[in-house]
C-alpha atoms as a PDB file:
ATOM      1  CA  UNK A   1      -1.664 -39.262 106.732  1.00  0.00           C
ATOM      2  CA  UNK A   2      -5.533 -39.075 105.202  1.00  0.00           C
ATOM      3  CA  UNK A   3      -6.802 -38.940 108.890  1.00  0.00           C
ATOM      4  CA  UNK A   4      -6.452 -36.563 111.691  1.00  0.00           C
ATOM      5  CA  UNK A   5      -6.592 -38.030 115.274  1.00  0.00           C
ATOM      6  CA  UNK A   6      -4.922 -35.312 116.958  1.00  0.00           C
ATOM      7  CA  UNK A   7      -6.045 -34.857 120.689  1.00  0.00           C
ATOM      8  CA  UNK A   8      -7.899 -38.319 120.326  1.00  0.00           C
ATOM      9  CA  UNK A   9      -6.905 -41.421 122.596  1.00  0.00           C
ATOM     10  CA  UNK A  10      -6.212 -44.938 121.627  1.00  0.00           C
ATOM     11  CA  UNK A  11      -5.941 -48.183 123.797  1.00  0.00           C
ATOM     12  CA  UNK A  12      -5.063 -50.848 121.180  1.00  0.00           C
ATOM     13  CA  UNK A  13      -5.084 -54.014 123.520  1.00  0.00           C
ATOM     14  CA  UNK A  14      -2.285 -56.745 122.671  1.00  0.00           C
ATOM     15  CA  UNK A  15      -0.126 -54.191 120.651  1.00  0.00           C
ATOM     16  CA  UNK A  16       3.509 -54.924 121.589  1.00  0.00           C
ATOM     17  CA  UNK A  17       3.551 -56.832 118.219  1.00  0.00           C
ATOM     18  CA  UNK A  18       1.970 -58.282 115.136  1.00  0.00           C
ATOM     19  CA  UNK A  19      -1.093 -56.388 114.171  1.00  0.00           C
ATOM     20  CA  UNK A  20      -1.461 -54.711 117.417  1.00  0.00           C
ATOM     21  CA  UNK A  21       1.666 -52.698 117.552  1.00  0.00           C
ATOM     22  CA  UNK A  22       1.433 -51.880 113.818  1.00  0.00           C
ATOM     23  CA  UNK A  23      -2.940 -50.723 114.529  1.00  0.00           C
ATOM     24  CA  UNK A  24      -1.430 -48.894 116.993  1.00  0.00           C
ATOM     25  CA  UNK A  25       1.160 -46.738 114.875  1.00  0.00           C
ATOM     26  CA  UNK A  26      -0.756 -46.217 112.030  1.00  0.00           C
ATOM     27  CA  UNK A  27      -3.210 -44.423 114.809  1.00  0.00           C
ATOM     28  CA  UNK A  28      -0.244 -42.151 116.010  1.00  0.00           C
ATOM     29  CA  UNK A  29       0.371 -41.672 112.725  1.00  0.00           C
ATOM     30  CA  UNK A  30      -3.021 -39.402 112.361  1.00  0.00           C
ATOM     31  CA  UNK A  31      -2.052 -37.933 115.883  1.00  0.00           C
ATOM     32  CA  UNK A  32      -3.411 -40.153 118.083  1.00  0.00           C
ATOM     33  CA  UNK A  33      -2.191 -40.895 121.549  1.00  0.00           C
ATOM     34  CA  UNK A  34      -2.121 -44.164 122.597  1.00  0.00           C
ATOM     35  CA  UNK A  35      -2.088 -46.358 125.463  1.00  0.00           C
ATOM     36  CA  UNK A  36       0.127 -50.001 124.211  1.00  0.00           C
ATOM     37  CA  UNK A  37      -1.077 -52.662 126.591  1.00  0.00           C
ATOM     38  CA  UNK A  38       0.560 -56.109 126.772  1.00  0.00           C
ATOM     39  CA  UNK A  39       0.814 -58.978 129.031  1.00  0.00           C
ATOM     40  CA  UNK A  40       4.590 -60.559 129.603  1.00  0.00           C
ATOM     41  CA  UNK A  41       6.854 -58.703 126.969  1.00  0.00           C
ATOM     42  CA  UNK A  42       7.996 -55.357 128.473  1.00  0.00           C
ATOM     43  CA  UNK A  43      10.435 -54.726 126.427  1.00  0.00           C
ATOM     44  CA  UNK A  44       8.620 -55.230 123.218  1.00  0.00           C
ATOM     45  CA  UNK A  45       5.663 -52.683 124.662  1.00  0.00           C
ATOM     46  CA  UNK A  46       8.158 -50.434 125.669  1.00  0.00           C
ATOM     47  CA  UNK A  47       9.846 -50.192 122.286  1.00  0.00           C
ATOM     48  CA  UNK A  48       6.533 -50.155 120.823  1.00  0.00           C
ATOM     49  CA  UNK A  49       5.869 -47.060 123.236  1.00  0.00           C
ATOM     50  CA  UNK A  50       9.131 -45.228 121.757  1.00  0.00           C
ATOM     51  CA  UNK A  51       8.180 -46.001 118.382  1.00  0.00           C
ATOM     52  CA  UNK A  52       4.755 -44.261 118.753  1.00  0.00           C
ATOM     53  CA  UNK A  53       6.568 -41.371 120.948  1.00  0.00           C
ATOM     54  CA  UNK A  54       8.811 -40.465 118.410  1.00  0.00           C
ATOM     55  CA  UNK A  55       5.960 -39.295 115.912  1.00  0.00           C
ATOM     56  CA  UNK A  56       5.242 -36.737 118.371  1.00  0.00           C
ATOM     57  CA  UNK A  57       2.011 -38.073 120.555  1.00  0.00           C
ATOM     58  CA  UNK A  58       1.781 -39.611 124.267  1.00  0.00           C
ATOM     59  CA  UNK A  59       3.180 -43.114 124.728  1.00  0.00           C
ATOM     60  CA  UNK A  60       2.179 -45.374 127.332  1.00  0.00           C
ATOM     61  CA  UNK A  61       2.792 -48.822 127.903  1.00  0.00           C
ATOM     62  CA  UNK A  62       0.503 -50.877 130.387  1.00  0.00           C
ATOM     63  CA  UNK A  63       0.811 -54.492 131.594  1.00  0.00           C
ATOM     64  CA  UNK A  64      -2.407 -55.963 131.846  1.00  0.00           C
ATOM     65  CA  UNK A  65      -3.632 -60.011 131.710  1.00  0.00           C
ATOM     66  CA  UNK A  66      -6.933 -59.728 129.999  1.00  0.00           C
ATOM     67  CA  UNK A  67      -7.828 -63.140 131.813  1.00  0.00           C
ATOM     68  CA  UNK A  68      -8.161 -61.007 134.972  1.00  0.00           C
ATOM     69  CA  UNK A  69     -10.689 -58.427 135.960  1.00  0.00           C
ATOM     70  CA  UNK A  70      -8.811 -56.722 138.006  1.00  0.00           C
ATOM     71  CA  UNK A  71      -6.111 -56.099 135.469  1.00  0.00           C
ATOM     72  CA  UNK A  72      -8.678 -54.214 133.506  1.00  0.00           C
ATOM     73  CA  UNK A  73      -9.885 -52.123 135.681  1.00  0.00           C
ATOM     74  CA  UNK A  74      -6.487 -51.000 136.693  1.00  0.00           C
ATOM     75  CA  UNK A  75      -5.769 -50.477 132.789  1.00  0.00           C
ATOM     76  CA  UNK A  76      -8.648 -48.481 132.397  1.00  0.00           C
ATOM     77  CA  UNK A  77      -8.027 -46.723 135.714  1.00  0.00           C
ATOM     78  CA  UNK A  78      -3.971 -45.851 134.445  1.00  0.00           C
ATOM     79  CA  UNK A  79      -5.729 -44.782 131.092  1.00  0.00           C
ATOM     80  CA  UNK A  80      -7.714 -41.867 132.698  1.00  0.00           C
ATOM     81  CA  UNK A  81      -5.125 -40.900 134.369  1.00  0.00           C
ATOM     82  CA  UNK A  82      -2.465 -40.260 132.069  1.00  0.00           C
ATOM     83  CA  UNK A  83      -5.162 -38.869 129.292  1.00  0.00           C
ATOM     84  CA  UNK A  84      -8.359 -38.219 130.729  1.00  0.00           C
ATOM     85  CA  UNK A  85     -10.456 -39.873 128.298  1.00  0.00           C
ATOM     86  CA  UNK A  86     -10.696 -42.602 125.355  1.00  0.00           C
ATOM     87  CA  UNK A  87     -12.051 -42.186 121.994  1.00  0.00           C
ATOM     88  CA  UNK A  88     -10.685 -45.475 120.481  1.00  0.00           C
ATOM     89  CA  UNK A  89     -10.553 -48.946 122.133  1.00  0.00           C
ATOM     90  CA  UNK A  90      -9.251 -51.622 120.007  1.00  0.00           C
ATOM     91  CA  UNK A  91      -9.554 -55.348 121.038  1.00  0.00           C
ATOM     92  CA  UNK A  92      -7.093 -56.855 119.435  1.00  0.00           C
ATOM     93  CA  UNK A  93      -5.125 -59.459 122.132  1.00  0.00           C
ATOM     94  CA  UNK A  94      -5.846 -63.506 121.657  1.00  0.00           C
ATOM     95  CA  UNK A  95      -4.537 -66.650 123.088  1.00  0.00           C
ATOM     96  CA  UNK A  96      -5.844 -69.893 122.135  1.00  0.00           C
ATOM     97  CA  UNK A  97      -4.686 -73.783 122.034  1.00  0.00           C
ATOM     98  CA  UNK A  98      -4.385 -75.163 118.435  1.00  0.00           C
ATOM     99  CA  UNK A  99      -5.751 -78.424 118.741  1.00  0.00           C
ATOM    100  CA  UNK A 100      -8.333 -80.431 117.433  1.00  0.00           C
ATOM    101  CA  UNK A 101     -12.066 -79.758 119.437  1.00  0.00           C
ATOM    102  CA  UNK A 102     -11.756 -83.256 120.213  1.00  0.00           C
ATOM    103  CA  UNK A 103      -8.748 -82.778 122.121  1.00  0.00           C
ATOM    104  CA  UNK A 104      -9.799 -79.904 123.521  1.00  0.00           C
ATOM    105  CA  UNK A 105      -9.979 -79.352 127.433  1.00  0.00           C
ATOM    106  CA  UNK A 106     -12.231 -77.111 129.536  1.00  0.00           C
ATOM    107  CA  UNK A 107      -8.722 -74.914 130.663  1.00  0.00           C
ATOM    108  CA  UNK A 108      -8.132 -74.490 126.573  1.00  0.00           C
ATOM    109  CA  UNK A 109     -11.718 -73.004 126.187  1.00  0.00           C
ATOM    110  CA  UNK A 110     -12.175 -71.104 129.376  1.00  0.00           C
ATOM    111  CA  UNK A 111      -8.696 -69.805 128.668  1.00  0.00           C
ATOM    112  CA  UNK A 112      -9.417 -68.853 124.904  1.00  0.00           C
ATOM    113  CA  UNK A 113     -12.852 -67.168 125.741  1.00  0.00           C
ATOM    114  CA  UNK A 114     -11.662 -65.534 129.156  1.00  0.00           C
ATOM    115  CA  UNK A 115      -9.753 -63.794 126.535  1.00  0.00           C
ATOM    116  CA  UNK A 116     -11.758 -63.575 123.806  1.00  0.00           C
ATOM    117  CA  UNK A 117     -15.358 -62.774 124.894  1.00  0.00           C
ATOM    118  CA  UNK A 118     -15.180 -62.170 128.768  1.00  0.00           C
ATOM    119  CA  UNK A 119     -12.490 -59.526 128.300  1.00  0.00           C
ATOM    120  CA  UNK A 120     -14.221 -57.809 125.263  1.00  0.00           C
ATOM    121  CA  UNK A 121     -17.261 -56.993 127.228  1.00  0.00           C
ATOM    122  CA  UNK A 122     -15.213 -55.915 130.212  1.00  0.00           C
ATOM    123  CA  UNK A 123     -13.224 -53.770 128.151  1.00  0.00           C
ATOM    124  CA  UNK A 124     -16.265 -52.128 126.498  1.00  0.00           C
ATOM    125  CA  UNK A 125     -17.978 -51.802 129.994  1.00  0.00           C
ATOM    126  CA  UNK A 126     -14.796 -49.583 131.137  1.00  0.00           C
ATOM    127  CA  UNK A 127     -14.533 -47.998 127.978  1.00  0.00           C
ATOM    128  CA  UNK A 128     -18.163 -46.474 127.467  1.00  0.00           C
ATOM    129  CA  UNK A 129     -17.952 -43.803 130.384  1.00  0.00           C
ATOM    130  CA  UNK A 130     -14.486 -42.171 129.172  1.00  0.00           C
ATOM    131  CA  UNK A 131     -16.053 -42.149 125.356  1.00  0.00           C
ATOM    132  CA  UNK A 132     -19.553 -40.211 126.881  1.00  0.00           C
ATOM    133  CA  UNK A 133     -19.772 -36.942 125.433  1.00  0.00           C
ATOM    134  CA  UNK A 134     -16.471 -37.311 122.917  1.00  0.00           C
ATOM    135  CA  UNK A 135     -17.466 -37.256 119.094  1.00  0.00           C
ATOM    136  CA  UNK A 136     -16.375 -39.976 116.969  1.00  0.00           C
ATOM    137  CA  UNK A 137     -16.013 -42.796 119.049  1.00  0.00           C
ATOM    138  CA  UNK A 138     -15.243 -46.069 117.880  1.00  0.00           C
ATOM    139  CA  UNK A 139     -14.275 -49.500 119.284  1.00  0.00           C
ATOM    140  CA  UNK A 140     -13.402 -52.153 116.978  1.00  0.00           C
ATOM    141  CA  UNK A 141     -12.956 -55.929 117.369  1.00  0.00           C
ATOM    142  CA  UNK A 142      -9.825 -57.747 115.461  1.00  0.00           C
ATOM    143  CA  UNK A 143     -11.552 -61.480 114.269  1.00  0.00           C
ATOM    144  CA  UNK A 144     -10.015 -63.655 112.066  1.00  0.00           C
ATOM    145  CA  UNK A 145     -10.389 -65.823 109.198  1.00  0.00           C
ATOM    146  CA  UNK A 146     -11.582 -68.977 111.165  1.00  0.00           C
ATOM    147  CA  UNK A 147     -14.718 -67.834 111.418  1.00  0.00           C
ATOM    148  CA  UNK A 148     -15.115 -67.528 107.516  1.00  0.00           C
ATOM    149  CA  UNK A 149     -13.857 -71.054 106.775  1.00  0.00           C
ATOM    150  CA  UNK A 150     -12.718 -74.429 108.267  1.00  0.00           C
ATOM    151  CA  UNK A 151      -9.019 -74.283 109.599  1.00  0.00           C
ATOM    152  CA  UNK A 152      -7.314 -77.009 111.148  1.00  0.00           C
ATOM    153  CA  UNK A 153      -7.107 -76.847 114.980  1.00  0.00           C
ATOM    154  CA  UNK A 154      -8.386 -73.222 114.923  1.00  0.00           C
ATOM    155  CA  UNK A 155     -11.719 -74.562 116.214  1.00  0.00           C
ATOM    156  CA  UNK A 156     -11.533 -73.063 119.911  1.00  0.00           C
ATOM    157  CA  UNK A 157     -10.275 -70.044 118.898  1.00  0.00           C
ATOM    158  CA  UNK A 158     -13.330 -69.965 115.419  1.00  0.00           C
ATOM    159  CA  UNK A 159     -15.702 -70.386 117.832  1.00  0.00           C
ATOM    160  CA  UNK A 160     -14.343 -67.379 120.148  1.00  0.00           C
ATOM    161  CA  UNK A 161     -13.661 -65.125 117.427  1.00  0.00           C
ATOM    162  CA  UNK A 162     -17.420 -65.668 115.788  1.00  0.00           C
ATOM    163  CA  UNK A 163     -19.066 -64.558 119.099  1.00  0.00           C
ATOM    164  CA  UNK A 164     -17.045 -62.214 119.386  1.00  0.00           C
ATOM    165  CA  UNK A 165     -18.162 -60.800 116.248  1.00  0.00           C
ATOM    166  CA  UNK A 166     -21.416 -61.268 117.159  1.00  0.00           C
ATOM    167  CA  UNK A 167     -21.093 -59.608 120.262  1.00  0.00           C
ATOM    168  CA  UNK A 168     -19.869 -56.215 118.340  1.00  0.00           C
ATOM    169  CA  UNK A 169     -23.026 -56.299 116.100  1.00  0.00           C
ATOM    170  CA  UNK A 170     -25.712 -56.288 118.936  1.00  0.00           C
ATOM    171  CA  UNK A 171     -22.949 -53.569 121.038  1.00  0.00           C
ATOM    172  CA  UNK A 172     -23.070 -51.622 117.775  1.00  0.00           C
ATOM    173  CA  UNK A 173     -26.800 -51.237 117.994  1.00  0.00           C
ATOM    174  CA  UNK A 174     -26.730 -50.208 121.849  1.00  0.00           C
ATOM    175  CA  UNK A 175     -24.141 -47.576 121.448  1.00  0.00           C
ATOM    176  CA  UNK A 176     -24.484 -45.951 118.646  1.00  0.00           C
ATOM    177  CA  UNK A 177     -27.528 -44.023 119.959  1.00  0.00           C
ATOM    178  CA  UNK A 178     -24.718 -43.000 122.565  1.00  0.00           C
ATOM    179  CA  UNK A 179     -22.187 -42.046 119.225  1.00  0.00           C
ATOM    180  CA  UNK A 180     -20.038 -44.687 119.847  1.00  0.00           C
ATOM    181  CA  UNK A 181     -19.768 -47.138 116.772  1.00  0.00           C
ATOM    182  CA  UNK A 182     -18.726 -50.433 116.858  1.00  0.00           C
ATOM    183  CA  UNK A 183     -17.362 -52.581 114.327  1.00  0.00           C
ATOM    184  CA  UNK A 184     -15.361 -55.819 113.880  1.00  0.00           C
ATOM    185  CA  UNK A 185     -12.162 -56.274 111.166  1.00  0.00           C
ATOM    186  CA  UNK A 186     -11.725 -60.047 109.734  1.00  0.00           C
ATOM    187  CA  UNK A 187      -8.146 -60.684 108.661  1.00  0.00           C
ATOM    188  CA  UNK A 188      -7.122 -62.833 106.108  1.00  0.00           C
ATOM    189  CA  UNK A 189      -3.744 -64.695 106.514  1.00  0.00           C
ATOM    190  CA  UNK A 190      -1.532 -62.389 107.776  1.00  0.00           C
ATOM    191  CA  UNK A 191       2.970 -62.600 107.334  1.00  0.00           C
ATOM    192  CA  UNK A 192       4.594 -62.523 110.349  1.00  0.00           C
ATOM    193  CA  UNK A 193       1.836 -63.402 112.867  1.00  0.00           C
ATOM    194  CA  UNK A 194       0.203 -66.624 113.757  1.00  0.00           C
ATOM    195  CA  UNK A 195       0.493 -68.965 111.290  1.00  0.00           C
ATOM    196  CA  UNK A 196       4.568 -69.665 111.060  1.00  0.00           C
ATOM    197  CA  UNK A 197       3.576 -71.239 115.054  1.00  0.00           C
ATOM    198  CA  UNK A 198       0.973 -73.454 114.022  1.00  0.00           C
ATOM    199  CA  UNK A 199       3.360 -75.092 111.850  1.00  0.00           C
ATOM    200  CA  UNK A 200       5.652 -76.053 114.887  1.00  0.00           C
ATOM    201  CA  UNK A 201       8.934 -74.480 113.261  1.00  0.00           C
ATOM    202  CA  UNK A 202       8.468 -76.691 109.752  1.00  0.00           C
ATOM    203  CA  UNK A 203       9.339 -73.948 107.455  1.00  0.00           C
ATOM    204  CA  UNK A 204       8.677 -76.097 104.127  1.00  0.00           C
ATOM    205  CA  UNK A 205       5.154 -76.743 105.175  1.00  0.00           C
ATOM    206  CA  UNK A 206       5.009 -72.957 106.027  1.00  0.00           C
ATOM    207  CA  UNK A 207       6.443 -71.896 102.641  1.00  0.00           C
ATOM    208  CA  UNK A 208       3.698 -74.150 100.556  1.00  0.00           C
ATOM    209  CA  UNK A 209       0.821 -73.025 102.984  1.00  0.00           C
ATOM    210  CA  UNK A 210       2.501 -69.231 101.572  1.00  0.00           C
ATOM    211  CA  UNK A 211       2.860 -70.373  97.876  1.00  0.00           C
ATOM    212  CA  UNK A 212      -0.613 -71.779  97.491  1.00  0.00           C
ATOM    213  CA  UNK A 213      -2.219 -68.617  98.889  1.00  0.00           C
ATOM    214  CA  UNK A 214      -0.448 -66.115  97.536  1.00  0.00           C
ATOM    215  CA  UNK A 215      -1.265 -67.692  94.097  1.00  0.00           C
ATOM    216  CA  UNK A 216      -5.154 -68.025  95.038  1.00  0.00           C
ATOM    217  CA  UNK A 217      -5.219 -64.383  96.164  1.00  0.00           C
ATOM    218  CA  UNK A 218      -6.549 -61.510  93.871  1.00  0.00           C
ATOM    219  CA  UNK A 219      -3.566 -59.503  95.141  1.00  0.00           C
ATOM    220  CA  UNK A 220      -0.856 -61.428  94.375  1.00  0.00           C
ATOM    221  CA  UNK A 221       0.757 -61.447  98.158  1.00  0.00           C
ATOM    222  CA  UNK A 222      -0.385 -62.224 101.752  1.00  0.00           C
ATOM    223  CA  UNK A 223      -1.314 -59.980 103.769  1.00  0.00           C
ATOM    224  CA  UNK A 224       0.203 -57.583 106.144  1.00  0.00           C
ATOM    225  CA  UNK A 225      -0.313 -55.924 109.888  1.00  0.00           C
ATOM    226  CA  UNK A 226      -0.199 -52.433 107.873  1.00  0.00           C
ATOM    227  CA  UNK A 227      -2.965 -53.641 105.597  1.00  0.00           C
ATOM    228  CA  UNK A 228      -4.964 -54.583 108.646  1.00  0.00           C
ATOM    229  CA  UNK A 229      -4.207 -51.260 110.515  1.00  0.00           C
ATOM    230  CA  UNK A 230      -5.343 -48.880 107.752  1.00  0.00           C
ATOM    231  CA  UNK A 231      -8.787 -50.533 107.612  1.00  0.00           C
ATOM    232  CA  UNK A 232      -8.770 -49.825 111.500  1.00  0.00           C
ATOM    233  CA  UNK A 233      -7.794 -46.337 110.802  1.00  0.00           C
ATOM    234  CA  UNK A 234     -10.370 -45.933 108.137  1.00  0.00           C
ATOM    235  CA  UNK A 235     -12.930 -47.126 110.217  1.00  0.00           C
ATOM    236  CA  UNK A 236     -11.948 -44.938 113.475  1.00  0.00           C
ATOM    237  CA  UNK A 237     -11.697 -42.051 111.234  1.00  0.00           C
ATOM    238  CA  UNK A 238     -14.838 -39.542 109.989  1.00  0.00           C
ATOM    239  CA  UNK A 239     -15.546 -40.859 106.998  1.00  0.00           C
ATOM    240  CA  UNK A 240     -16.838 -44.164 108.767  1.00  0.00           C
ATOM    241  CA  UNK A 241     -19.572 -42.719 110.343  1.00  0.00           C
ATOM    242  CA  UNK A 242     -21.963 -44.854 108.599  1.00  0.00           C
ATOM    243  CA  UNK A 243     -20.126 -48.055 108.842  1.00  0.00           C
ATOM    244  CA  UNK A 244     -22.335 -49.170 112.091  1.00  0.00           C
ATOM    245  CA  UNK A 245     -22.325 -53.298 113.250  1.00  0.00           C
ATOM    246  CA  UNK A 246     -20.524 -54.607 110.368  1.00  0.00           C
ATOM    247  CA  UNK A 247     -17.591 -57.109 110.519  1.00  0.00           C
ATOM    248  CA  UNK A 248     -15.267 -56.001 107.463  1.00  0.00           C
ATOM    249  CA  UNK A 249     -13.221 -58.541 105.537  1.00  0.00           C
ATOM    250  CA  UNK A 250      -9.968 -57.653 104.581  1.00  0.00           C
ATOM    251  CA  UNK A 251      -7.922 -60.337 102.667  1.00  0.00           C
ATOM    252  CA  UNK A 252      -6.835 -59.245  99.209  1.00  0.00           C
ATOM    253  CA  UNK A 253      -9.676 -61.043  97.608  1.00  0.00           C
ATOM    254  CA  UNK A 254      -8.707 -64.831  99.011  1.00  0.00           C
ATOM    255  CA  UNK A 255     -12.401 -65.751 100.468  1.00  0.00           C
ATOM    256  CA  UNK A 256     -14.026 -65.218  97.118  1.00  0.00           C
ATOM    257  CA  UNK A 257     -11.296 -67.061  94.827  1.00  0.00           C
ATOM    258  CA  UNK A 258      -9.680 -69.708  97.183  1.00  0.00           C
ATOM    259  CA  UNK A 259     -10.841 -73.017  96.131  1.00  0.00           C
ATOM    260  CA  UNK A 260     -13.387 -74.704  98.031  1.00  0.00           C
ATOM    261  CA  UNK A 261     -12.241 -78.043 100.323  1.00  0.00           C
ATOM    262  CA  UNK A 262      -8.598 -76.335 100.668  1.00  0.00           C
ATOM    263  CA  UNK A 263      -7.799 -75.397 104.289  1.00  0.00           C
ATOM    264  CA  UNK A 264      -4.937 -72.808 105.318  1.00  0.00           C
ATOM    265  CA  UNK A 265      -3.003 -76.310 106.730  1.00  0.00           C
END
């Protein structure tokens, strides 16, 4: 691997699966260890947790609902316990109601930004004091392509996501005096994650959402969780150093050639 991590500490949050789990083994990868937290699927964390064991770094796999306070500070608290310290938080876990804004209801939004916002802060505010006095710290914020473009029902979930965002920038400029940078990653559409579910199980409509974007993208494919995790990796490793408040696009080229007035559905 281009990176060495050894001796540093990862919590990846929402890494059981999807772009999570595969952030979080690209990191062990470089000799990371890492802490796999997740909400309701045990057994998915816990094979996530043997995955990441068996290249040779510390496992550990820690239920925590991001909705609650609590459950972060106990996270945080089971964190500096098993390792001691944290050099890499990634805040990757989202929940959201796929519906137009219209139709939205005050439980949808205080549910998506409990998540989304409240939880990010929280989770930097117990992160800061085990990064003090570690070189090369780094938390990093997993977006998404709502906030670049118009997407049907993703508007609670846009609107979460773009705070988010800017919530890393102005974080970015109060920690790095403290050598902790922050950043954000934008996904483009991603195989395998979210957007077979927003279809509702029809698999034609899924398959011409696929065909029309993998034609409009530069690449030639739609993304994957591994193309997402090694711009993670890049930008927890040294050779980031400068990279300092920005929110980094990955998406094989699709913003810049997808024609305008489509939408992903």
């Amino acid at each position: 691997m281009p990176y060495d991590f050894k001796g540093k500490v990862a919590l990846v949050t929402g890494s059981s699966r999807g772009i999570g789990r595969a952030i979080a083994v690209r990191l062990a990868r470089s000799g990371a260890h890492i802490a796999v937290n997740y909400k309701q699927n045990e057994e998915a964390a816990q094979e996530a947790a043997r995955e990441i064991a068996a290249l040779g770094v510390r496992a550990l796999a820690v239920k925590a609902d991001l909705e609650k306070p609590e459950d972060i500070r106990a996270l945080f608290a089971q964190v500096k316990t098993e390792f001691g310290a944290l050099d890499f938080l990634v805040a990757n876990a989202a929940a959201s109601a796929f519906k137009p804004l219209l139709e939205a209801g005050q439980h949808n939004l205080r549910r998506t930004f409990a998540i989304t916002i409240d939880a990010f802060l929280a989770l930097v505010q117990q992160a800061v004091p085990l990064m003090e006095g570690r070189q090369g710290c780094r938390i990093i914020a997993i977006s998404g392509w709502d906030t670049l473009r118009y997407i049907p029902r993703h508007g609670i979930l846009a609107g979460a996501k773009a705070a988010m965002e800017k919530w890393a920038q102005y974080l970015a400029c109060e920690l790095a005096p403290r050598g902790i940078n922050v950043n954000s990653v934008c996904p483009g559409p991603v195989e395998h994650t979210l957007y077979p579910h927003v279809y509702g199980g029809d698999q034609a409509g899924y398959e011409e959402w696929r065909r029309v974007r993998i034609a409009a993208t530069p690449k030639g494919r739609i993304g994957t969780p591994e193309d997402v995790a090694k711009v993670v990796a890049f930008l927890c490793s040294e050779e980031a150093d400068w990279i300092v408040g920005q929110n980094i696009i990955c998406d094989g080229g699709l913003r810049r050639s997808f024609p305008l007035g489509h939408s992903v559905s």
